[in-house]
PDB file of N, CA and C in Angstrom:
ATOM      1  N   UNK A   1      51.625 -20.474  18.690  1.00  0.00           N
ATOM      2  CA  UNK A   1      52.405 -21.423  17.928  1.00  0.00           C
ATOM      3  C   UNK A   1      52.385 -22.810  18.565  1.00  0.00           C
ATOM      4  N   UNK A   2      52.430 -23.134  19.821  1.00  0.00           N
ATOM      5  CA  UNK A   2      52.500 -23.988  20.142  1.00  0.00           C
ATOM      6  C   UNK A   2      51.527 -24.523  20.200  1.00  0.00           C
ATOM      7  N   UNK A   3      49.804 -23.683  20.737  1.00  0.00           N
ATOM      8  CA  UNK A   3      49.022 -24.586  20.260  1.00  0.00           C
ATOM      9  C   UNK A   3      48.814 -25.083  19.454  1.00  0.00           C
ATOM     10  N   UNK A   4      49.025 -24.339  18.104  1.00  0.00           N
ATOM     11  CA  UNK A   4      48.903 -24.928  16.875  1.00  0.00           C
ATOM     12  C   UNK A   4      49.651 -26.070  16.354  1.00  0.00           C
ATOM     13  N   UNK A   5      50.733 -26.329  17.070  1.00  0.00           N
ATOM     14  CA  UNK A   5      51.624 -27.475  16.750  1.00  0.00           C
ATOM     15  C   UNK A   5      50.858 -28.577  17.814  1.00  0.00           C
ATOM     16  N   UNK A   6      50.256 -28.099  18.442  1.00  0.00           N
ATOM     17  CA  UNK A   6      49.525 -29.183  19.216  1.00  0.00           C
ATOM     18  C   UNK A   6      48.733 -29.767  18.632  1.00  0.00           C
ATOM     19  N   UNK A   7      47.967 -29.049  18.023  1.00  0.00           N
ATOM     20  CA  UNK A   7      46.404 -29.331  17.174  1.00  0.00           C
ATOM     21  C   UNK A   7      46.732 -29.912  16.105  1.00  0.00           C
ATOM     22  N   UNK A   8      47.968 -29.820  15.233  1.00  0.00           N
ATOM     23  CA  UNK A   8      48.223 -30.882  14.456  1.00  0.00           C
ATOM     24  C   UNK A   8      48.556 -32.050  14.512  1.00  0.00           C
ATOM     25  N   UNK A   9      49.511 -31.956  15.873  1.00  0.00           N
ATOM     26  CA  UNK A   9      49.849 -33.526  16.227  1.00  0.00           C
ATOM     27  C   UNK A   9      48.824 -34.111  17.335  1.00  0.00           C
ATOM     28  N   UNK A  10      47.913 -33.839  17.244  1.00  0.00           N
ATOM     29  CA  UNK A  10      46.089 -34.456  17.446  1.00  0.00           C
ATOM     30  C   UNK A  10      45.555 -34.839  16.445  1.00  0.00           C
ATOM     31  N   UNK A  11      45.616 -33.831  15.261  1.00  0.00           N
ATOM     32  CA  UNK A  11      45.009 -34.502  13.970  1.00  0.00           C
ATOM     33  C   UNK A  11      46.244 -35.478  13.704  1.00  0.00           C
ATOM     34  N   UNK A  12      46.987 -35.192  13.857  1.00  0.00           N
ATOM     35  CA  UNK A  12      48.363 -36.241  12.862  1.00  0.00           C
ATOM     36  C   UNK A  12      47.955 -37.809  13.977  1.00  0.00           C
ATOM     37  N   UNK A  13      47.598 -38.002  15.244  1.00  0.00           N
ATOM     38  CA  UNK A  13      47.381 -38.550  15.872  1.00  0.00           C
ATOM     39  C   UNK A  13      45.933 -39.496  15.200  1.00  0.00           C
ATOM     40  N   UNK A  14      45.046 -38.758  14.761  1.00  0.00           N
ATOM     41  CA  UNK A  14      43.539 -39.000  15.139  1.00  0.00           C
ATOM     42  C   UNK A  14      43.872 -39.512  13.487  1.00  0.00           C
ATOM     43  N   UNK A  15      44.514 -39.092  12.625  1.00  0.00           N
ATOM     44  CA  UNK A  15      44.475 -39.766  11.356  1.00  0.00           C
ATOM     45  C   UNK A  15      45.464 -41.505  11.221  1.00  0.00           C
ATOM     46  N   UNK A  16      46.687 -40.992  12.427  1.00  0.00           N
ATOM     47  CA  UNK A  16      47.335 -42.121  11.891  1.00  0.00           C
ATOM     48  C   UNK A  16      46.221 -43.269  12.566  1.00  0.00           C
ATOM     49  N   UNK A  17      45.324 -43.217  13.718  1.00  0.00           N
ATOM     50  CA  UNK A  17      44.205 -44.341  14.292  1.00  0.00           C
ATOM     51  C   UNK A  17      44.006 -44.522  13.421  1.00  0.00           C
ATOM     52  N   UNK A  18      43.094 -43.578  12.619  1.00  0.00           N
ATOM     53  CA  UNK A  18      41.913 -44.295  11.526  1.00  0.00           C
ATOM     54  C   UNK A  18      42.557 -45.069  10.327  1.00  0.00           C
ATOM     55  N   UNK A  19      43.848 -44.983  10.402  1.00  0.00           N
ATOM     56  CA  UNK A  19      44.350 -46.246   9.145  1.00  0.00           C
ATOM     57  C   UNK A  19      45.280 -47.438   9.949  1.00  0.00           C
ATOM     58  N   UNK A  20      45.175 -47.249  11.041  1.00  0.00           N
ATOM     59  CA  UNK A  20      45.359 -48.521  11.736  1.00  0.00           C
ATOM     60  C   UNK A  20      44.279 -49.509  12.137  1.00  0.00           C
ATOM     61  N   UNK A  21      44.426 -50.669  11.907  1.00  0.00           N
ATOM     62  CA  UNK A  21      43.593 -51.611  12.219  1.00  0.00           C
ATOM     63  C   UNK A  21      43.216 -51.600  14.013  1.00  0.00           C
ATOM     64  N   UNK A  22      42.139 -52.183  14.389  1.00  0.00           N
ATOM     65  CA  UNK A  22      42.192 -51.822  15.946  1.00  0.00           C
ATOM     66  C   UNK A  22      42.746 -52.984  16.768  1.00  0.00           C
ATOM     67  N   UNK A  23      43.240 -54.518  16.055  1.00  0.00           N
ATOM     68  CA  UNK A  23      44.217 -54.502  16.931  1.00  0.00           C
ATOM     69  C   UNK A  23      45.710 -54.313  17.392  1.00  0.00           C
ATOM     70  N   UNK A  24      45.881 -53.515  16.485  1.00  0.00           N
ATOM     71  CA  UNK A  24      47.211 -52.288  16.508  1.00  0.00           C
ATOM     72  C   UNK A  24      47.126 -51.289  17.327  1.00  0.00           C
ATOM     73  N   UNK A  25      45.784 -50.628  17.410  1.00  0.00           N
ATOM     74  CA  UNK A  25      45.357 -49.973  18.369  1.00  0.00           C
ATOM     75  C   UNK A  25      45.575 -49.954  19.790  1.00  0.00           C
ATOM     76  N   UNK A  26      44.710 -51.261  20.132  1.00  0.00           N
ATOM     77  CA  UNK A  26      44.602 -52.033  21.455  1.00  0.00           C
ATOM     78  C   UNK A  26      45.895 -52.504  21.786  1.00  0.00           C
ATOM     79  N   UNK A  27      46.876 -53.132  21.332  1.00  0.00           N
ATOM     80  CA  UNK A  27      48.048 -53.134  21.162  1.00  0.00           C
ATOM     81  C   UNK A  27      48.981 -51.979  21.808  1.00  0.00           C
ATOM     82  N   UNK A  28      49.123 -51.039  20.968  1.00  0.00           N
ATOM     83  CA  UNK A  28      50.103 -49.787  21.596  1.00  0.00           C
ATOM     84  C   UNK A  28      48.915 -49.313  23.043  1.00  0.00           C
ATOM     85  N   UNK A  29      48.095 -49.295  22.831  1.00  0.00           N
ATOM     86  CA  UNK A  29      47.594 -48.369  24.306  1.00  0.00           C
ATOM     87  C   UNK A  29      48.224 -49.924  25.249  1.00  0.00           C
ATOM     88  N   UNK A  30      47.870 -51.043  25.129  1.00  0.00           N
ATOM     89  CA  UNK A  30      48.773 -51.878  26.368  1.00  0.00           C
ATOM     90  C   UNK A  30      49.800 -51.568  26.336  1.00  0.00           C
ATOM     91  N   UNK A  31      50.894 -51.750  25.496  1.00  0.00           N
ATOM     92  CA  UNK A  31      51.571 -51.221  25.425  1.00  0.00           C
ATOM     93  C   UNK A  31      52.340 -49.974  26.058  1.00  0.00           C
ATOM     94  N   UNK A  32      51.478 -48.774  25.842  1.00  0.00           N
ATOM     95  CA  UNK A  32      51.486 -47.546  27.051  1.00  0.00           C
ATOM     96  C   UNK A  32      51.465 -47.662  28.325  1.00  0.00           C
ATOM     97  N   UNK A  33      50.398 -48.459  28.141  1.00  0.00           N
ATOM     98  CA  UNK A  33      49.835 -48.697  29.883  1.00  0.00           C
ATOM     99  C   UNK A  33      51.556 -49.706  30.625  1.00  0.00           C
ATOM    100  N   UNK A  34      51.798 -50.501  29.832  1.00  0.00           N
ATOM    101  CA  UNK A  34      52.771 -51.507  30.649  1.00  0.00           C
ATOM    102  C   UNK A  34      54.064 -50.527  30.940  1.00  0.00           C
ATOM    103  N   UNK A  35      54.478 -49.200  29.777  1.00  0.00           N
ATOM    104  CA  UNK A  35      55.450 -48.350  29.728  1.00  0.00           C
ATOM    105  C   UNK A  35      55.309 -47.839  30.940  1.00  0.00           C
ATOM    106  N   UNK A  36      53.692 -47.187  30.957  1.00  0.00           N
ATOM    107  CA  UNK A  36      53.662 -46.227  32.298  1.00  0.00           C
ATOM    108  C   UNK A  36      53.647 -46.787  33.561  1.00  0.00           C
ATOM    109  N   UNK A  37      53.276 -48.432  33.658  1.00  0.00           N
ATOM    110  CA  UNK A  37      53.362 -48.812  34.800  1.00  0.00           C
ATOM    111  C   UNK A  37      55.110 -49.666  35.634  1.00  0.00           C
ATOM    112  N   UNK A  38      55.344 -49.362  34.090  1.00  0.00           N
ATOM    113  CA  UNK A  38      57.124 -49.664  34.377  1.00  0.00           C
ATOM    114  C   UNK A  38      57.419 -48.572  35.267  1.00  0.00           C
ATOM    115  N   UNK A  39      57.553 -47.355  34.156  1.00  0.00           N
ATOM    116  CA  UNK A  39      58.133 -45.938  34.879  1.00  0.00           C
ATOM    117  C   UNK A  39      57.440 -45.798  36.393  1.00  0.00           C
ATOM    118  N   UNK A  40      56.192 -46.088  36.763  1.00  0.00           N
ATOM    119  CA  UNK A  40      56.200 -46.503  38.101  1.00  0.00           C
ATOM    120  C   UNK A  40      56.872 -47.096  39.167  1.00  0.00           C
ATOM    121  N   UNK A  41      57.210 -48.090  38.981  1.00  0.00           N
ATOM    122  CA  UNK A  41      57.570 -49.576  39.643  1.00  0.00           C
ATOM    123  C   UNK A  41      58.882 -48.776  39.695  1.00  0.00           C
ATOM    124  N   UNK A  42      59.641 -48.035  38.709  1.00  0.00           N
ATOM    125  CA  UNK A  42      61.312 -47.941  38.408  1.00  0.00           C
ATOM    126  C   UNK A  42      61.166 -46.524  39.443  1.00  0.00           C
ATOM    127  N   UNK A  43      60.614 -45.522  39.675  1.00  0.00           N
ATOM    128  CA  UNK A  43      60.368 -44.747  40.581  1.00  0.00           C
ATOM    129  C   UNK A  43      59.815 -44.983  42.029  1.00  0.00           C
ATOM    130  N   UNK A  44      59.080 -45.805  41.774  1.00  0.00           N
ATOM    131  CA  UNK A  44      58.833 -46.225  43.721  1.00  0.00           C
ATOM    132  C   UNK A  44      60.264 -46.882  44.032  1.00  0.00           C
ATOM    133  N   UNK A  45      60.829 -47.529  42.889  1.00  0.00           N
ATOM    134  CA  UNK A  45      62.122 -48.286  43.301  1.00  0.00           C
ATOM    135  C   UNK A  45      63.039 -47.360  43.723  1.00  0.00           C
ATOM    136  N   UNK A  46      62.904 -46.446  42.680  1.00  0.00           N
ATOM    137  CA  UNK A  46      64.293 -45.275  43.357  1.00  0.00           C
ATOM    138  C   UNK A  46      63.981 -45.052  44.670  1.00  0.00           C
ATOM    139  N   UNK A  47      62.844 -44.403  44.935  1.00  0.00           N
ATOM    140  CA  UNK A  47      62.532 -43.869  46.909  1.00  0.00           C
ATOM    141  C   UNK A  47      62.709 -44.885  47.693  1.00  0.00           C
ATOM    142  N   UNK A  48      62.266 -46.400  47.184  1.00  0.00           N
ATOM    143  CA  UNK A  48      62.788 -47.246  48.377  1.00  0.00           C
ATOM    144  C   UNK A  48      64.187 -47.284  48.653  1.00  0.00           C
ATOM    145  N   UNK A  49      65.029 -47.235  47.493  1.00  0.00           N
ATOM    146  CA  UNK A  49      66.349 -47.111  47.847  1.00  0.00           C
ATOM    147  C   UNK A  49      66.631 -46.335  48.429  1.00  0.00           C
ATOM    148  N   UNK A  50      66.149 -45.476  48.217  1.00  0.00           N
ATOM    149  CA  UNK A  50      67.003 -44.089  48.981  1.00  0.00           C
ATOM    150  C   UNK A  50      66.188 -44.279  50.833  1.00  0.00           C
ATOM    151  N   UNK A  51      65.199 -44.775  50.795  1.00  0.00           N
ATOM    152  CA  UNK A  51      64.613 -45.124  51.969  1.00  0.00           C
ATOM    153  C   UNK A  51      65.464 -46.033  53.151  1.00  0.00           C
ATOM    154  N   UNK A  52      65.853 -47.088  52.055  1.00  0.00           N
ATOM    155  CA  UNK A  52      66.960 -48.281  52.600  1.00  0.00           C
ATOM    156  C   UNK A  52      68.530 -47.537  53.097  1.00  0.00           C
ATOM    157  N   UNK A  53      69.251 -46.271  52.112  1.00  0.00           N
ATOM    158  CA  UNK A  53      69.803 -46.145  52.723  1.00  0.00           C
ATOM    159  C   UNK A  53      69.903 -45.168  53.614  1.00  0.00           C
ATOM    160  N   UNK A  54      68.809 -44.025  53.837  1.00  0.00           N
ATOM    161  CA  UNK A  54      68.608 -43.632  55.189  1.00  0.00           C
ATOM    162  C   UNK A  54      68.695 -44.468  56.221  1.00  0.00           C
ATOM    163  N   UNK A  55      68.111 -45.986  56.344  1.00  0.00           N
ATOM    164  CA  UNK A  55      67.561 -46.665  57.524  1.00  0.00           C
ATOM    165  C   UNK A  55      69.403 -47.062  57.737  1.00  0.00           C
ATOM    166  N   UNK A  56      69.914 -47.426  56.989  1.00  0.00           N
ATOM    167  CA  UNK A  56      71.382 -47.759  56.885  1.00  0.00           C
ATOM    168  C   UNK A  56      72.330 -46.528  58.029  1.00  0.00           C
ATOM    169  N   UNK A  57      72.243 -45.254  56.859  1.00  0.00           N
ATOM    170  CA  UNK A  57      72.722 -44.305  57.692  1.00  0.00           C
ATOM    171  C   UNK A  57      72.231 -43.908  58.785  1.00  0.00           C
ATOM    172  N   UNK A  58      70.906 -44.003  59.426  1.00  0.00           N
ATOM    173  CA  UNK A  58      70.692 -43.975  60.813  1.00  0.00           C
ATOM    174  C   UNK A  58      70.921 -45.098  62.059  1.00  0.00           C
ATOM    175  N   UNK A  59      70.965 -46.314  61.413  1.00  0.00           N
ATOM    176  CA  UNK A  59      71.372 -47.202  62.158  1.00  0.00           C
ATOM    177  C   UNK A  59      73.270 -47.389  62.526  1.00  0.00           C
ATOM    178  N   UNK A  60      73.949 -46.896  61.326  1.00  0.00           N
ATOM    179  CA  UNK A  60      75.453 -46.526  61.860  1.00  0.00           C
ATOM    180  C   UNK A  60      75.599 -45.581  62.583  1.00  0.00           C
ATOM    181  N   UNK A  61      74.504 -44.589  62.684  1.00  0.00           N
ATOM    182  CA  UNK A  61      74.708 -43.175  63.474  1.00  0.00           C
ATOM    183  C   UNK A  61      74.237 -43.576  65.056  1.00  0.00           C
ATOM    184  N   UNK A  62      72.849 -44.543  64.893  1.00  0.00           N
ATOM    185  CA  UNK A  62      72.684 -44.912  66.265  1.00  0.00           C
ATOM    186  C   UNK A  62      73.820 -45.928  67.177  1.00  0.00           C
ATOM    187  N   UNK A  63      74.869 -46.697  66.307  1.00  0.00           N
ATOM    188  CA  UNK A  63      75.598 -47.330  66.835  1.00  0.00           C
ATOM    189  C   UNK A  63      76.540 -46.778  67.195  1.00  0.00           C
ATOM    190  N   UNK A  64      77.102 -45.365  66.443  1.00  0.00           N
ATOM    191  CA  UNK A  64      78.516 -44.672  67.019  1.00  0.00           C
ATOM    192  C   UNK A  64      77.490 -44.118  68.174  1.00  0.00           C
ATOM    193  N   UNK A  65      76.803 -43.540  67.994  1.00  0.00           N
ATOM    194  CA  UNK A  65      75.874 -43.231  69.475  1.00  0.00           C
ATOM    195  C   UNK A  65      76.124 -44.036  70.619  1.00  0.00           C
ATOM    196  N   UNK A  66      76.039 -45.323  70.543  1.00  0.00           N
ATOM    197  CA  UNK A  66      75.897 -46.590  71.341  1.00  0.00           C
ATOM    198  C   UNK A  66      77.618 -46.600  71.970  1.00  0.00           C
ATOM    199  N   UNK A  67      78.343 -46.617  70.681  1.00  0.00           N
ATOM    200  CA  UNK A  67      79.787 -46.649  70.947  1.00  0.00           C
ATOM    201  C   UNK A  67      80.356 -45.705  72.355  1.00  0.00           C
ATOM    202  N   UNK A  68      79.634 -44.148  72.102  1.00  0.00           N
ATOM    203  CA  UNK A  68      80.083 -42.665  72.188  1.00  0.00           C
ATOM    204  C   UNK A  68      80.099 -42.792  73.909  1.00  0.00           C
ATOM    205  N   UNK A  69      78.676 -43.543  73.981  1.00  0.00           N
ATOM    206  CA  UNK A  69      77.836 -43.413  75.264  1.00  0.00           C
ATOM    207  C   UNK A  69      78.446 -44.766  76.357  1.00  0.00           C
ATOM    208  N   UNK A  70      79.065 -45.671  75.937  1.00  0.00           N
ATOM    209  CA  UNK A  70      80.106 -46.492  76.643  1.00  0.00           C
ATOM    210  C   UNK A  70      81.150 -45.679  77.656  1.00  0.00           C
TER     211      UNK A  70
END
């Protein structure tokens, strides 16, 4: 079943191209491409954050350290 719902929305795909003009075409695939390179950029962003606040939480941990050791 599911392939078969696949294989239609390939043809449903491959028909709606052929009555689009191609620069409608060229269009949505940039389009894609700028989507997918968003969802990039917005995911490396999440790990840096979470990167930033490790460096955060290890640097308060090295200072009560610093404190401890006085």
């Amino acid at each position: 079943m599911i392939e078969n719902a696949s294989v239609q929305n390939a043809n449903k795909k491959k028909e709606s191209i052929k009555n689009k003009p191609a620069h409608m075409i060229e269009y949505e695939a940039e389009e894609d491409e700028y989507n997918y390179k968003r969802e990039i950029i917005r995911e490396v962003s999440e790990i840096f954050l979470a990167i930033a606040d490790s460096l955060d939480d290890l640097y308060n941990i090295m200072s009560k350290l610093e404190e401890i050791s006085k």
